[in-house]
Protein backbone atom coordinates (compact mmCIF):
# COMPACT_ATOMS: atom_id res chain seq x y z
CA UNK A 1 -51.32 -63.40 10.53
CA UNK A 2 -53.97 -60.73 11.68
CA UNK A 3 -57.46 -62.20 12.65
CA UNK A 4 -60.67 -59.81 13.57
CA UNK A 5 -62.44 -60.90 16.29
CA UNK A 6 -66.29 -61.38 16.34
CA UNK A 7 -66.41 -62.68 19.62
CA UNK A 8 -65.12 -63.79 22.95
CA UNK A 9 -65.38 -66.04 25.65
CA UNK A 10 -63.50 -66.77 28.94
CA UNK A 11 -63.27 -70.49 29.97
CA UNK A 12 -61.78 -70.62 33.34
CA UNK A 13 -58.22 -70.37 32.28
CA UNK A 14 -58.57 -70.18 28.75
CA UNK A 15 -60.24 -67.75 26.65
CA UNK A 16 -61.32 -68.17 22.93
CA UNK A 17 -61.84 -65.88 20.22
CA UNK A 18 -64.44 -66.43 17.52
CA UNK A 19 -62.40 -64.65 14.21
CA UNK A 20 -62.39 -63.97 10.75
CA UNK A 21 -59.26 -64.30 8.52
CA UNK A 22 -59.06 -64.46 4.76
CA UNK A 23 -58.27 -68.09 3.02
CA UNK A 24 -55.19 -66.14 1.67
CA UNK A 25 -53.70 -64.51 4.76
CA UNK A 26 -54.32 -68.09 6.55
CA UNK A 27 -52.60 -70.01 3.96
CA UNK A 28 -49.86 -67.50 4.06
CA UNK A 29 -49.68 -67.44 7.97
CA UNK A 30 -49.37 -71.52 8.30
CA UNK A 31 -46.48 -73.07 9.90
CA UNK A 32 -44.20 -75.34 7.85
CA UNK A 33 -44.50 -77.99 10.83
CA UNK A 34 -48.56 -77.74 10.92
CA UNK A 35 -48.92 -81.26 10.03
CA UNK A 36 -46.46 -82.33 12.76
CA UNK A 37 -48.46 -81.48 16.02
CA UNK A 38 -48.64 -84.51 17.62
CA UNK A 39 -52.20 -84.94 18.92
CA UNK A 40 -53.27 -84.51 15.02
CA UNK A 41 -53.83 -87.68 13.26
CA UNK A 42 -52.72 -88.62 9.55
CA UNK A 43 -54.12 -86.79 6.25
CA UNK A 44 -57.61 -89.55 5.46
CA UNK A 45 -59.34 -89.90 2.59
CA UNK A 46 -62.70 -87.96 2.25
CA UNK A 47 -64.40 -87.88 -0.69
CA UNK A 48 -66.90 -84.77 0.84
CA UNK A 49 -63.11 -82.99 1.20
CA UNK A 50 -62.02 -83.92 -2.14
CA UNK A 51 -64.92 -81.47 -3.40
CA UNK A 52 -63.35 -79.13 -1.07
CA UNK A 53 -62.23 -76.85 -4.43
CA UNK A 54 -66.04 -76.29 -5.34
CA UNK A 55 -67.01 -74.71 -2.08
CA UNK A 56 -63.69 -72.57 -2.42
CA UNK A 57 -64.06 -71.23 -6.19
CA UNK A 58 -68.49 -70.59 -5.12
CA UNK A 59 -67.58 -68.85 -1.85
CA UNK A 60 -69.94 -71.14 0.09
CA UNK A 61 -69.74 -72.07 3.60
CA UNK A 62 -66.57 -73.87 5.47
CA UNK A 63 -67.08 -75.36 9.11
CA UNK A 64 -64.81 -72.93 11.79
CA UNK A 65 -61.27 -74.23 12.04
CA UNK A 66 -59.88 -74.58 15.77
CA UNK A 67 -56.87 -73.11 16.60
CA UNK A 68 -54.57 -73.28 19.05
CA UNK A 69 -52.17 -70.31 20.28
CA UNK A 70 -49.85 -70.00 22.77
CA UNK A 71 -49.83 -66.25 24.94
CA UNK A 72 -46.71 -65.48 24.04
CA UNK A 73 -47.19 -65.91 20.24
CA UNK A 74 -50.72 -63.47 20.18
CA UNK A 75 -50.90 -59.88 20.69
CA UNK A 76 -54.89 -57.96 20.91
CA UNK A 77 -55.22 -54.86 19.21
CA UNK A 78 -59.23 -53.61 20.33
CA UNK A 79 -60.68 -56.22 17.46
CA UNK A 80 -57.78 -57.56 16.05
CA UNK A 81 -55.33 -60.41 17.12
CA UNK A 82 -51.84 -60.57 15.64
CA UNK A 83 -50.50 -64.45 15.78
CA UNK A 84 -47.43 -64.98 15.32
CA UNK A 85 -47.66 -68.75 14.66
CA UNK A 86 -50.53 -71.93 15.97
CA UNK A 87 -51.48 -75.11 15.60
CA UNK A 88 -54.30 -76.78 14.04
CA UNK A 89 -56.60 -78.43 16.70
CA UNK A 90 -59.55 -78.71 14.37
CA UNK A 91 -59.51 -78.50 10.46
CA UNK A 92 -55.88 -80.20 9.19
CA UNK A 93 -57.92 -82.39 6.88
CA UNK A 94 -59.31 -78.86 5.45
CA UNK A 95 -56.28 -76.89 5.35
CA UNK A 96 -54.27 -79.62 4.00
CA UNK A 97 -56.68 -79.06 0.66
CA UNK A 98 -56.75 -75.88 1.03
CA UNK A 99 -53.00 -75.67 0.94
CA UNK A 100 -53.38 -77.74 -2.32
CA UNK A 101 -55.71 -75.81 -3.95
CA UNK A 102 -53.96 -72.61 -3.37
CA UNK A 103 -51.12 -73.91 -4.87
CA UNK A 104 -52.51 -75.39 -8.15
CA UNK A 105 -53.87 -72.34 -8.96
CA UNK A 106 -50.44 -70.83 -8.88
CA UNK A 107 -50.20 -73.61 -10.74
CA UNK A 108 -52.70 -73.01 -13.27
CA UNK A 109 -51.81 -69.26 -13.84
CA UNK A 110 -47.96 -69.61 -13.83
CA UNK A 111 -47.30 -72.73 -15.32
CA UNK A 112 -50.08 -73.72 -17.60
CA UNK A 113 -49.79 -72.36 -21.58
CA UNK A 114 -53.05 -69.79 -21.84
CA UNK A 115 -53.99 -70.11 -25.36
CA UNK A 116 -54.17 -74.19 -24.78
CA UNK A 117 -57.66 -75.33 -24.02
CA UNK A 118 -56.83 -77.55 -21.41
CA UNK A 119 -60.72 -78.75 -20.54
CA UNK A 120 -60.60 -80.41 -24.31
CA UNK A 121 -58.30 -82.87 -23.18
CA UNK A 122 -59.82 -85.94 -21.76
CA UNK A 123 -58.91 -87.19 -18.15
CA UNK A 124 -56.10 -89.79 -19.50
CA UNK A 125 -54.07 -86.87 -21.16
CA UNK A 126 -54.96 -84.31 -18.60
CA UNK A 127 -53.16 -86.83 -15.96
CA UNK A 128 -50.74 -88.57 -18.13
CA UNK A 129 -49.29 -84.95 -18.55
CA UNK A 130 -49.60 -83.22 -15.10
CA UNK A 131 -49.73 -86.38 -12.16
CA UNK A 132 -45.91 -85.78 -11.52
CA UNK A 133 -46.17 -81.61 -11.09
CA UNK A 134 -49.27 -82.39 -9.10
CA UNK A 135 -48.01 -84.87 -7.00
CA UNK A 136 -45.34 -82.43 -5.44
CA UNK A 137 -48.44 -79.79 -4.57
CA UNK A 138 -50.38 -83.00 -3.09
CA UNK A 139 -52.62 -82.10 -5.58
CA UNK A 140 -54.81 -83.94 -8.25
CA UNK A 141 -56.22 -83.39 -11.62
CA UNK A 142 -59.86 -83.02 -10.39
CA UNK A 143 -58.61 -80.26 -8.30
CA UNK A 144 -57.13 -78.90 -11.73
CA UNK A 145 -60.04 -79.27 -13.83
CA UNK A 146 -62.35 -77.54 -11.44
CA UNK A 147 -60.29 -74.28 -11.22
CA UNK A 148 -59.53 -74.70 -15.01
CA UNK A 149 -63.07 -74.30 -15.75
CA UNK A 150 -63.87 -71.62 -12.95
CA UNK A 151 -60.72 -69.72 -14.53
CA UNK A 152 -62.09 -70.04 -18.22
CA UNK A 153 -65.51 -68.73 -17.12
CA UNK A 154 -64.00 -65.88 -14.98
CA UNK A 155 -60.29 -65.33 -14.87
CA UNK A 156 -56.86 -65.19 -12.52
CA UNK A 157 -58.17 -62.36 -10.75
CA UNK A 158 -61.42 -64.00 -9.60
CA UNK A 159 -59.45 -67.13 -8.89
CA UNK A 160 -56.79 -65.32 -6.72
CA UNK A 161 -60.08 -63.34 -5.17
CA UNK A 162 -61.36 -67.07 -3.82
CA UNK A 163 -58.85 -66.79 -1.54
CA UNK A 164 -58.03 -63.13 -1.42
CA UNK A 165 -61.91 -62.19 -0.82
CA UNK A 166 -63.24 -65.22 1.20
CA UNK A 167 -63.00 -64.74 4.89
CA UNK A 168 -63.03 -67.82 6.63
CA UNK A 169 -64.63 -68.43 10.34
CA UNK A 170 -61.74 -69.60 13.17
CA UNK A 171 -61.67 -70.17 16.95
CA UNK A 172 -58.85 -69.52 18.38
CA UNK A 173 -57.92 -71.06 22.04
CA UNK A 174 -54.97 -69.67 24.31
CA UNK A 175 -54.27 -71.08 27.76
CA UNK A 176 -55.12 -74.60 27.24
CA UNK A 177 -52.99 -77.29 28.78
CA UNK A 178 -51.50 -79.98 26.83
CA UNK A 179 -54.37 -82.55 28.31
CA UNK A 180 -56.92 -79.70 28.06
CA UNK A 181 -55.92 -79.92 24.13
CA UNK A 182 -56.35 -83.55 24.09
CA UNK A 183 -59.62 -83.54 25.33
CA UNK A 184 -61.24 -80.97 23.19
CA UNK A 185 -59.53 -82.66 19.56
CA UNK A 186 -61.40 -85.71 20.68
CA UNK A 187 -64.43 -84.11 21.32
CA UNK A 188 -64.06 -82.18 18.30
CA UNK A 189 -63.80 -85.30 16.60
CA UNK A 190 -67.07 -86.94 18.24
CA UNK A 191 -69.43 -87.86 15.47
CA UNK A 192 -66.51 -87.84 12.61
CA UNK A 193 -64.30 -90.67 11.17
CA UNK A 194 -63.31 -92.34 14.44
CA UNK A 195 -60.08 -91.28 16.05
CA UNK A 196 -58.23 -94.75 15.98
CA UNK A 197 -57.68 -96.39 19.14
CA UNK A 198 -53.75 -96.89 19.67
CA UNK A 199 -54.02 -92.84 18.22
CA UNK A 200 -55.80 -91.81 21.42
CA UNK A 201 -53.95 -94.02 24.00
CA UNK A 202 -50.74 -92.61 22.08
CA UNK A 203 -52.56 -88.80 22.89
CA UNK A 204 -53.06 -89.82 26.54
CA UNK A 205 -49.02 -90.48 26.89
CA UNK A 206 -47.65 -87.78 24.82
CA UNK A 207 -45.75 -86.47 27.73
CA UNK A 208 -43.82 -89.85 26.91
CA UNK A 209 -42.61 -88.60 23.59
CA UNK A 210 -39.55 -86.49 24.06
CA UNK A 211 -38.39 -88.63 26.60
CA UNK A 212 -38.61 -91.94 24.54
CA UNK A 213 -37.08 -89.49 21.48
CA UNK A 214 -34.35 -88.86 23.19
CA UNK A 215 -32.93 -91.94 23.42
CA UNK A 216 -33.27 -92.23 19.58
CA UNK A 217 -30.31 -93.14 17.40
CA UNK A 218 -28.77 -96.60 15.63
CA UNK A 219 -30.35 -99.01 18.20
CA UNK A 220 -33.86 -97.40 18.43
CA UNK A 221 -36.23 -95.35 16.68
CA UNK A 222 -40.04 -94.59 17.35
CA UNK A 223 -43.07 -94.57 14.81
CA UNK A 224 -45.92 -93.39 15.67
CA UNK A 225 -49.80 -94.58 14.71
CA UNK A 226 -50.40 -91.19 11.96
CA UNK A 227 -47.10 -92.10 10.70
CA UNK A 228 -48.23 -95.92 9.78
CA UNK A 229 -50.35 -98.28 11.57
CA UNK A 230 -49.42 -100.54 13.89
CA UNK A 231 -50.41 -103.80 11.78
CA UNK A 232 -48.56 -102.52 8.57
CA UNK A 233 -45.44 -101.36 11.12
CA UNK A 234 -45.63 -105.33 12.13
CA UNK A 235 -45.62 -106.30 8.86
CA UNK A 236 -42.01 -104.10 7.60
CA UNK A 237 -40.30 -103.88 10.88
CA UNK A 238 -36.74 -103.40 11.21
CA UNK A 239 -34.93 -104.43 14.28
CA UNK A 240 -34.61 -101.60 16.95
CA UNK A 241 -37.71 -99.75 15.90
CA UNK A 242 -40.75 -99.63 17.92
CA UNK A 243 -44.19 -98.67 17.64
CA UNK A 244 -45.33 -95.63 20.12
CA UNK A 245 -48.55 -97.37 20.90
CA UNK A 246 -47.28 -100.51 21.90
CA UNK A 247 -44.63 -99.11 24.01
CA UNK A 248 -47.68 -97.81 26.04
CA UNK A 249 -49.63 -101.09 26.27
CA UNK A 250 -46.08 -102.49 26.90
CA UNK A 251 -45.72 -100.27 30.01
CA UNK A 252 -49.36 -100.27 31.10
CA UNK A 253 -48.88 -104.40 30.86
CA UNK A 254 -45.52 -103.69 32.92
CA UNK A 255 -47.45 -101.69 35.61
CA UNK A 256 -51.30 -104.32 35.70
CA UNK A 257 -48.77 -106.89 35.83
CA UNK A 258 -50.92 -108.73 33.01
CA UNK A 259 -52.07 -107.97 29.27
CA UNK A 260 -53.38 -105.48 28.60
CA UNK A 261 -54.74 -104.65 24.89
CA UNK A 262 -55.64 -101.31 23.25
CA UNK A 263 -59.61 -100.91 23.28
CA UNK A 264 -61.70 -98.05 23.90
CA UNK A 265 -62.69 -99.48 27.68
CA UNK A 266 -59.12 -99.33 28.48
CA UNK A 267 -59.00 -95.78 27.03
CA UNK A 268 -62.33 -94.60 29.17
CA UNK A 269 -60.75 -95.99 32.53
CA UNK A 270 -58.25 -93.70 32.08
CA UNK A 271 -59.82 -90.86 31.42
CA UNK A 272 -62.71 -91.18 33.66
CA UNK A 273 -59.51 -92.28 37.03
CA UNK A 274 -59.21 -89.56 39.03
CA UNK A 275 -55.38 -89.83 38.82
CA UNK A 276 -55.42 -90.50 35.25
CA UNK A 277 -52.20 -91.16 33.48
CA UNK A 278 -50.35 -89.58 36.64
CA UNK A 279 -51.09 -93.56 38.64
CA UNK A 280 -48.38 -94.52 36.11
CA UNK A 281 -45.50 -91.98 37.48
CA UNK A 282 -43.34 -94.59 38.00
CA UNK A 283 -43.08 -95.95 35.05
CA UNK A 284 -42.75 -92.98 32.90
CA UNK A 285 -39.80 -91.12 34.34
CA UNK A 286 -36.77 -90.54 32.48
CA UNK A 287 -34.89 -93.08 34.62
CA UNK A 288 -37.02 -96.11 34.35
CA UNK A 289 -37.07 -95.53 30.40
CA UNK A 290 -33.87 -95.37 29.81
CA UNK A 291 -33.84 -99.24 31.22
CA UNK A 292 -36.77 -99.95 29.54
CA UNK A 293 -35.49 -99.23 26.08
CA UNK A 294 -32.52 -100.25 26.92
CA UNK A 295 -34.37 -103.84 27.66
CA UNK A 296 -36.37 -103.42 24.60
CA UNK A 297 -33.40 -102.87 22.17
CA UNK A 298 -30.66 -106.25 23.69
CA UNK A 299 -33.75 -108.47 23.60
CA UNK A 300 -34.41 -107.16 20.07
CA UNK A 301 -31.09 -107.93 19.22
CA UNK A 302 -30.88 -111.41 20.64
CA UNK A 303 -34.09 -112.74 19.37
CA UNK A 304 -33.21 -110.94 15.57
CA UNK A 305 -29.91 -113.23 16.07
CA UNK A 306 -31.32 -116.47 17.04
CA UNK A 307 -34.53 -116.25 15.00
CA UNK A 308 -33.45 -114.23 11.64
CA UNK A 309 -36.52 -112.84 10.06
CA UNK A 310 -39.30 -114.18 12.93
CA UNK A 311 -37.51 -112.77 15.62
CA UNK A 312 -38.23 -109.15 14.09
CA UNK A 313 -41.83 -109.79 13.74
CA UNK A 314 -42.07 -110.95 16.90
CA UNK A 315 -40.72 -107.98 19.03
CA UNK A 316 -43.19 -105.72 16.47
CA UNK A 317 -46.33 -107.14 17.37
CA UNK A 318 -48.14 -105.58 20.21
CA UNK A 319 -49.46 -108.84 21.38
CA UNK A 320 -45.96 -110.28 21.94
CA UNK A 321 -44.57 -107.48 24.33
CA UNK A 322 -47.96 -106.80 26.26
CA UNK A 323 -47.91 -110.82 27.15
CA UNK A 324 -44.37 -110.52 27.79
CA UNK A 325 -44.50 -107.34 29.87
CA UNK A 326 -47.36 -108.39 31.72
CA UNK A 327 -45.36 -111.62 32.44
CA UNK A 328 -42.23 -109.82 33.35
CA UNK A 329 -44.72 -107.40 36.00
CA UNK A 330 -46.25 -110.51 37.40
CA UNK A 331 -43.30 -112.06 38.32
CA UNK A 332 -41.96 -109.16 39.75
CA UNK A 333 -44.86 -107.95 41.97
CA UNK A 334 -45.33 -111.71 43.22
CA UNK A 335 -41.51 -111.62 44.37
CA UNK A 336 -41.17 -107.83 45.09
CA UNK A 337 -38.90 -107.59 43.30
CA UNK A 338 -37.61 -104.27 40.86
CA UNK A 339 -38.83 -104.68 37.59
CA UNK A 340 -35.73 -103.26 36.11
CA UNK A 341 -33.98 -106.45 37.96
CA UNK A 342 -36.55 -108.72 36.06
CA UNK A 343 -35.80 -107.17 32.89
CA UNK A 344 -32.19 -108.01 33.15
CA UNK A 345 -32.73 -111.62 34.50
CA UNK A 346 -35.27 -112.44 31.33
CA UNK A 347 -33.09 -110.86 28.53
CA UNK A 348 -29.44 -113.17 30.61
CA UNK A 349 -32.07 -115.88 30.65
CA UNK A 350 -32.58 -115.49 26.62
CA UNK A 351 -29.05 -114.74 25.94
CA UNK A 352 -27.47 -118.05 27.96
CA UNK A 353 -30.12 -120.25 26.96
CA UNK A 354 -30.09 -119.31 22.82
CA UNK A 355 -33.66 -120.67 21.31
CA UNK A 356 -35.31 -120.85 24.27
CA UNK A 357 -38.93 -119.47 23.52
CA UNK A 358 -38.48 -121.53 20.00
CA UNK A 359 -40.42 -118.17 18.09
CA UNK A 360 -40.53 -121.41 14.84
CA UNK A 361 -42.62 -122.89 17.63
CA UNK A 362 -44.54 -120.30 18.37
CA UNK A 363 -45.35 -118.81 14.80
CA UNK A 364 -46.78 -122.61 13.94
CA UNK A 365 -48.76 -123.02 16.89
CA UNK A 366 -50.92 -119.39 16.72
CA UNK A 367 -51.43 -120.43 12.92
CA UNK A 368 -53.38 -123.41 14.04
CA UNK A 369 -55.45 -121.51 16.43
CA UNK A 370 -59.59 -121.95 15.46
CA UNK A 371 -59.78 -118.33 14.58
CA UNK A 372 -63.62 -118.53 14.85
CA UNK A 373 -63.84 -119.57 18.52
CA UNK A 374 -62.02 -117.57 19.98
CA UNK A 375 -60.12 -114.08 19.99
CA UNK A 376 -56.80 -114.76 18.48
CA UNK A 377 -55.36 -111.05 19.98
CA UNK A 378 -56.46 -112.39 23.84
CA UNK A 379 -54.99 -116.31 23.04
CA UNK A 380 -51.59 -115.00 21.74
CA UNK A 381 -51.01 -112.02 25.01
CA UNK A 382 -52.01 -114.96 27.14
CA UNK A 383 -50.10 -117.54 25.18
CA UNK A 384 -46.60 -114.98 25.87
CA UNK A 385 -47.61 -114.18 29.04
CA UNK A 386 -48.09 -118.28 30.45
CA UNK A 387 -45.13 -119.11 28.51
CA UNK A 388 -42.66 -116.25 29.97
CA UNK A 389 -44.37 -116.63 33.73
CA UNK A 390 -43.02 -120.09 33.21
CA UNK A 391 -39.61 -119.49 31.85
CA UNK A 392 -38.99 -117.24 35.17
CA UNK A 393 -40.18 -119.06 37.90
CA UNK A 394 -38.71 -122.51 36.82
CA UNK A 395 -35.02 -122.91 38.28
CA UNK A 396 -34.41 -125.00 35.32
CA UNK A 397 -35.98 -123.32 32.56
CA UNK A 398 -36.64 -125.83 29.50
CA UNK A 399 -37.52 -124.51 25.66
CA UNK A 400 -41.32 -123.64 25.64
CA UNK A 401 -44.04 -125.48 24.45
CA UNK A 402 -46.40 -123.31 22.68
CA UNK A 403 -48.59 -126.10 21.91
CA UNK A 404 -49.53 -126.28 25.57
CA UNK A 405 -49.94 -122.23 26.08
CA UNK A 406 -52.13 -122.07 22.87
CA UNK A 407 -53.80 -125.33 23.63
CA UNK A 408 -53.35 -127.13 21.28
CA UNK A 409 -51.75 -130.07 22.71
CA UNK A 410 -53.01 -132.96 20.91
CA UNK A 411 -56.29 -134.60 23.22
């Protein structure tokens, strides 16, 4: 893909370059994987970029779309870059439409019959007759009607020319470290739809990701927050598959040695410690993982055993395995002990004592919680983490009773 540069500016380490490239030669230039970088959130709904195809077809204005290049994939030529191949830092939502668009009007000119008068047909017909072919361009029929009636007032070549002819404003950033890249997408993203919260503590841990991914297969998978959120992940969970984001409030729990939930305060400590993510070395090597999951999956197993249906739930809620993690890091920094050995003890505890945290028990005793007193998310973590404390430092351990770690024991 060959940019022309307008401008320049060296940051330190990294340098941008203000460019122009066609819509076509863009389009044409974009990765198959561009949706997969894994800072980038999901494709959202916007209505303002559902008009997208307007500004298109009229040539108007589109905000600069952020790039990101890596040295070795970029070549200057005086006032030209050759890339090779980038990712989108700033602009998927845009270039996801404009991906569509370019596409339906392929559509339109190579599919569509040219003596029918398509713009007769109402809505009803228009979709009844092109949804499905639409659907496969992630396209829609408002897309279609707009270019149908820019191509009946003009024609294919003025169509093709929207892209062809319309240069499109791009920065493009080389040198910037992975956290450098985290950074500026959020601050990109300052002032838009709000970057969810378990999406930017999953950004501050990518470095997690190919370890975690490695250990993939039958026994445990990862989904991650674009993918599907973590309440509708709770709600379809299989055993052996895990959310991303509540792995990391599972380890950060592990490491506090106490709950700890996903808000925007927890998010800002992080970034604003002068160690940052790096305190938690310990607990993100390749090593300690492999025991971690390896915990995670044989407790999954046991509790989808003893408690068919609930037990699944259960291990998919993030509220269950911060209160249990924090539990499990409690115990072990009171008796200095290795947390891997505390992992093993709980999941031998579970396995020779079968029903033991009585999950029937617990579902029944959360659903009676006085949801408008209190914060049901902060009751259940502590409810899991006083009931596990217990179960380990009891000689004797006895079946819990959630009615006394939720409270509601009757007066």
């Amino acid at each position: 893909m060959k940019a022309t540069i307008l401008d320049s500016r060296d940051d330190v380490r990294e340098k941008c370059y203000l460019c122009k490239i066609t819509l076509e030669d863009y389009i044409n230039g974009l990765p198959s994987t561009y949706r997969d970088y894994d800072i980038q959130r999901e494709i959202v709904t916007n209505v303002y970029l559902d008009h997208l195809v307007d500004t298109v077809l009229s040539r108007r204005h589109i905000p600069p779309i952020v790039l990101v290049v890596e040295k070795s994939q970029f070549k200057q030529k005086t006032t030209e870059v050759q890339i090779e191949t980038f990712k989108i830092l700033d602009g998927l939502q845009r270039t996801f439409r404009l991906q569509a668009i370019r596409k339906t009007i392929d559509f339109c000119i190579n599919e569509l019959d040219k003596n029918e008068d398509y713009l007769k047909w109402n809505k009803f017909k228009l979709s009844r007759s092109f949804s499905a072919a639409l659907k496969v361009i992630e396209s829609n029929t408002d897309v279609l009607r707009s270019i149908l009636t820019f191509q009946k007032k003009k024609s294919d070549d003025a169509l093709l020319d929207s892209f062809r002819k319309n240069d499109q404003w791009f920065e493009v950033w080389t040198g910037l470290s992975d956290q450098d890249e985290v950074r500026k997408m959020l601050m990109l993203n300052a002032g838009h739809k709000p970057v969810k919260t378990r999406h930017q503590l999953e950004l501050l841990f990518l470095n997690l990701l190919p370890i975690l991914r490695s250990g993939e297969g039958k026994d445990f998978k990862l989904v991650r927050e674009k993918d599907i959120s973590a309440t509708q992940f709770s709600k379809r969970r299989e055993c052996g598959s895990f959310h991303f984001a509540h792995i990391v409030t599972s380890l950060l729990s592990f490491y506090e040695g106490k709950p700890v939930a996903p808000t925007t305060g927890l998010i800002q400590s992080i970034q604003s410690n002068d160690t940052g993510i790096e305190e938690y070395t310990d607990f993100t090597s390749p090593e300690f993982l492999k025991d971690f999951v390896a915990f995670l999956v044989r407790l999954d197993g046991l509790l989808a055993e003893q408690y068919p249906g609930i037990g699944v739930y259960w291990m998919g809620r993030e509220i269950s395995l911060a209160g249990l993690f924090g539990a499990l890091g409690s115990y072990a920094i009171k008796q200095a002990e290795k947390r891997q050995t505390v992992m093993k003890r709980f999941s031998d505890l579970v396995k020779s004592h079968p029903k033991i945290l009585d999950l029937d028990q617990f579902e029944a005793q959360r659903n009676n919680v006085d949801l408008s007193k209190v914060n049901i998310g902060n009751v259940n973590r502590a409810a899991v983490f006083s009931a596990v404390q217990e179960l380990l430092e009891n000689p004797n351990p006895k079946k819990v009773d959630w009615r006394k770690h939720f409270g509601t024991e009757a007066k």
